[in-house]
C-alpha atoms as a PDB file:
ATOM      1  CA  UNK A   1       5.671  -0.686 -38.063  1.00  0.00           C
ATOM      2  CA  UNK A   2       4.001   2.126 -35.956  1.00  0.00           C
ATOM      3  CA  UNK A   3       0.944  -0.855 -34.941  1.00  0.00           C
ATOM      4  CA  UNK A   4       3.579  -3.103 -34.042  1.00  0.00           C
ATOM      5  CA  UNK A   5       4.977  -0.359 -31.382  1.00  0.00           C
ATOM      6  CA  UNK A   6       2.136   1.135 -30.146  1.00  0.00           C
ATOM      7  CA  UNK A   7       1.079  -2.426 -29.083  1.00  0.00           C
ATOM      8  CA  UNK A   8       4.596  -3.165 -27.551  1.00  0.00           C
ATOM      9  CA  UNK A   9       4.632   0.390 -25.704  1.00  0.00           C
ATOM     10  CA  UNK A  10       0.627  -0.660 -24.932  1.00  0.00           C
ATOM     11  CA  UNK A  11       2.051  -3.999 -23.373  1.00  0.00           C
ATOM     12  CA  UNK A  12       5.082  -2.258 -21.471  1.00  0.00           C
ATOM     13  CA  UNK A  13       2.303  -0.239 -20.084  1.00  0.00           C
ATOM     14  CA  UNK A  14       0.576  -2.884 -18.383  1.00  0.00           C
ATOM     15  CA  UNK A  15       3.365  -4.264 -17.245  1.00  0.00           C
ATOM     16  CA  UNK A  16       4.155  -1.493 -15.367  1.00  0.00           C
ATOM     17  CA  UNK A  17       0.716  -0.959 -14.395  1.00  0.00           C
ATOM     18  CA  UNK A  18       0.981  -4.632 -12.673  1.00  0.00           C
ATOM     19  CA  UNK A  19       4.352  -3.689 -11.037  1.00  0.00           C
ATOM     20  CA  UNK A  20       3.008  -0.547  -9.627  1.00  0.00           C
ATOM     21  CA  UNK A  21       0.369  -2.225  -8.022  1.00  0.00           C
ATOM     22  CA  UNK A  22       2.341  -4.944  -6.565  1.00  0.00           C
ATOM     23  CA  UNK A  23       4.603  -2.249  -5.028  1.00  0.00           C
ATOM     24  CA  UNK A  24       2.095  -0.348  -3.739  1.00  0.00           C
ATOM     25  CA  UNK A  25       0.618  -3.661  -1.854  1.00  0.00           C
ATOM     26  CA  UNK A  26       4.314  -4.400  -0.461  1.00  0.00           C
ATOM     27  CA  UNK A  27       4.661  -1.039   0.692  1.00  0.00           C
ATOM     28  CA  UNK A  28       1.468  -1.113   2.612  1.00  0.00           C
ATOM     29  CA  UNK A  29       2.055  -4.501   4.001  1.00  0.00           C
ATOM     30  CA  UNK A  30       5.842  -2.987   5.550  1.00  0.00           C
ATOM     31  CA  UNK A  31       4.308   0.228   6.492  1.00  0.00           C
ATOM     32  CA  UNK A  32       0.990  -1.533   8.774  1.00  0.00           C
ATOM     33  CA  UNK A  33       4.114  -4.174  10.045  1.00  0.00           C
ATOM     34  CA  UNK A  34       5.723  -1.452  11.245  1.00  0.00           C
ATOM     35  CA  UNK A  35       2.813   0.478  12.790  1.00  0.00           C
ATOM     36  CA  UNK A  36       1.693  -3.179  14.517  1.00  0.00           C
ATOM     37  CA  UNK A  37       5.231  -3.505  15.589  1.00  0.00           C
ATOM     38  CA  UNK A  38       5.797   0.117  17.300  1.00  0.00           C
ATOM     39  CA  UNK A  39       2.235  -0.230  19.003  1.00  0.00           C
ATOM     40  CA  UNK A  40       3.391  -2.744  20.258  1.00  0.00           C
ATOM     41  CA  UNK A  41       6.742  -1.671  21.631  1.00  0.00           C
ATOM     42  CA  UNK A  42       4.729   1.224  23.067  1.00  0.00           C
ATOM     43  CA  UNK A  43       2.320  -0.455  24.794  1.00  0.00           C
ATOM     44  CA  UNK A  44       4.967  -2.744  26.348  1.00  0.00           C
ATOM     45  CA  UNK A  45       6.781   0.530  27.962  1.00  0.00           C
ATOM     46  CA  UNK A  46       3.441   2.121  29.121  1.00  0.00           C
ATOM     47  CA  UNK A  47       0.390  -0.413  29.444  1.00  0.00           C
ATOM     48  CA  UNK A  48      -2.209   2.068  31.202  1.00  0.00           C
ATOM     49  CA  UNK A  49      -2.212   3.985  27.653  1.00  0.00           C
ATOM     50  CA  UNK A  50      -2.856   1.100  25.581  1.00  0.00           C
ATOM     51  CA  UNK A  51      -6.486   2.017  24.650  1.00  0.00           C
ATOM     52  CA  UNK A  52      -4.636   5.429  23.409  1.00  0.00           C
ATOM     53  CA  UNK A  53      -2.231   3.500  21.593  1.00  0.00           C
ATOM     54  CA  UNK A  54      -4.415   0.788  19.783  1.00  0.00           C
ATOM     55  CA  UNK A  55      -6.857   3.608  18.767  1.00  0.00           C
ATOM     56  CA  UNK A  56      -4.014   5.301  17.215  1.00  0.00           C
ATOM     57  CA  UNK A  57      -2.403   2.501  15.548  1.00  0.00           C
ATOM     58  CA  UNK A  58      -5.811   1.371  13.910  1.00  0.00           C
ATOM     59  CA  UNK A  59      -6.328   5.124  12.845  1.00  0.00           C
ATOM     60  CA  UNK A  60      -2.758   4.993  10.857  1.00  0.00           C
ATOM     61  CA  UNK A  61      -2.812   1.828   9.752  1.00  0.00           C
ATOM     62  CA  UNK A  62      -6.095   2.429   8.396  1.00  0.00           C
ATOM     63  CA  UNK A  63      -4.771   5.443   6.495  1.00  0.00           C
ATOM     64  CA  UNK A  64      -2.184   3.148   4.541  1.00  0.00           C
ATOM     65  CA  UNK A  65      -4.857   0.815   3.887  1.00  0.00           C
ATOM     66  CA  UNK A  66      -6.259   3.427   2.098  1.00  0.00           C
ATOM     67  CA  UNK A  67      -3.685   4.707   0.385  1.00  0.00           C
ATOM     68  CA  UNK A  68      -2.526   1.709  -0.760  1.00  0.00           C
ATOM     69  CA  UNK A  69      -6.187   0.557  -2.277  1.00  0.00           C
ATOM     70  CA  UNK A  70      -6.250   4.110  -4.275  1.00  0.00           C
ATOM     71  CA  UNK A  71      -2.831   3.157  -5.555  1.00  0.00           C
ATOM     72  CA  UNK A  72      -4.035  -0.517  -6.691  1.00  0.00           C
ATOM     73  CA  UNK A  73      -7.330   0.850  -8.491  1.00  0.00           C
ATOM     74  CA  UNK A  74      -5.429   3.660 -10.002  1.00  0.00           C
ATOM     75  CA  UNK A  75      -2.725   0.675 -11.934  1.00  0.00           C
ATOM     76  CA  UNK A  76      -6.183  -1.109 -12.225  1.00  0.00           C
ATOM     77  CA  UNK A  77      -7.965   1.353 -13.940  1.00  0.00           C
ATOM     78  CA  UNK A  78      -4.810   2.319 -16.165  1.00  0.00           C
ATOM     79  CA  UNK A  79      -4.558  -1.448 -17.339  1.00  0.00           C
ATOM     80  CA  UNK A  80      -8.154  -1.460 -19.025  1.00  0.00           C
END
């Protein structure tokens, strides 16, 4: 009785393991959209500080990049 949970409540666990990665990948695909999408914008309403602008955007962008791959190892290092 107690094997047959623990291997349920071990199965649950990688499920949500699997979920929490694919959110985390989602969330970092919206979040560099968005940061593409406002550099963008910006550089549209002021061209002369596009250089500014790009740097910027590839600084943040590169940030949720980040924090999105120490989100996916973390799920893929709880799975096992």
């Amino acid at each position: 009785m107690i094997t047959s949970l623990l291997l349920a409540a071990e199965g649950l666990a990688q499920l949500g393991c699997g979920i929490g990665a694919g959110i985390a990948t989602i969330g970092a695909g919206i979040g560099i959209g968005k940061i593409g999408g406002s550099a963008v914008d910006a550089i549209a309403r002021q061209p002369e500080a596009s250089g500014k602008i790009f740097a910027q955007m590839i600084l943040t962008a590169a940030f949720v990049e980040g924090c999105a791959l120490f989100a996916i190892a973390a799920c893929a290092f709880l799975i096992k």
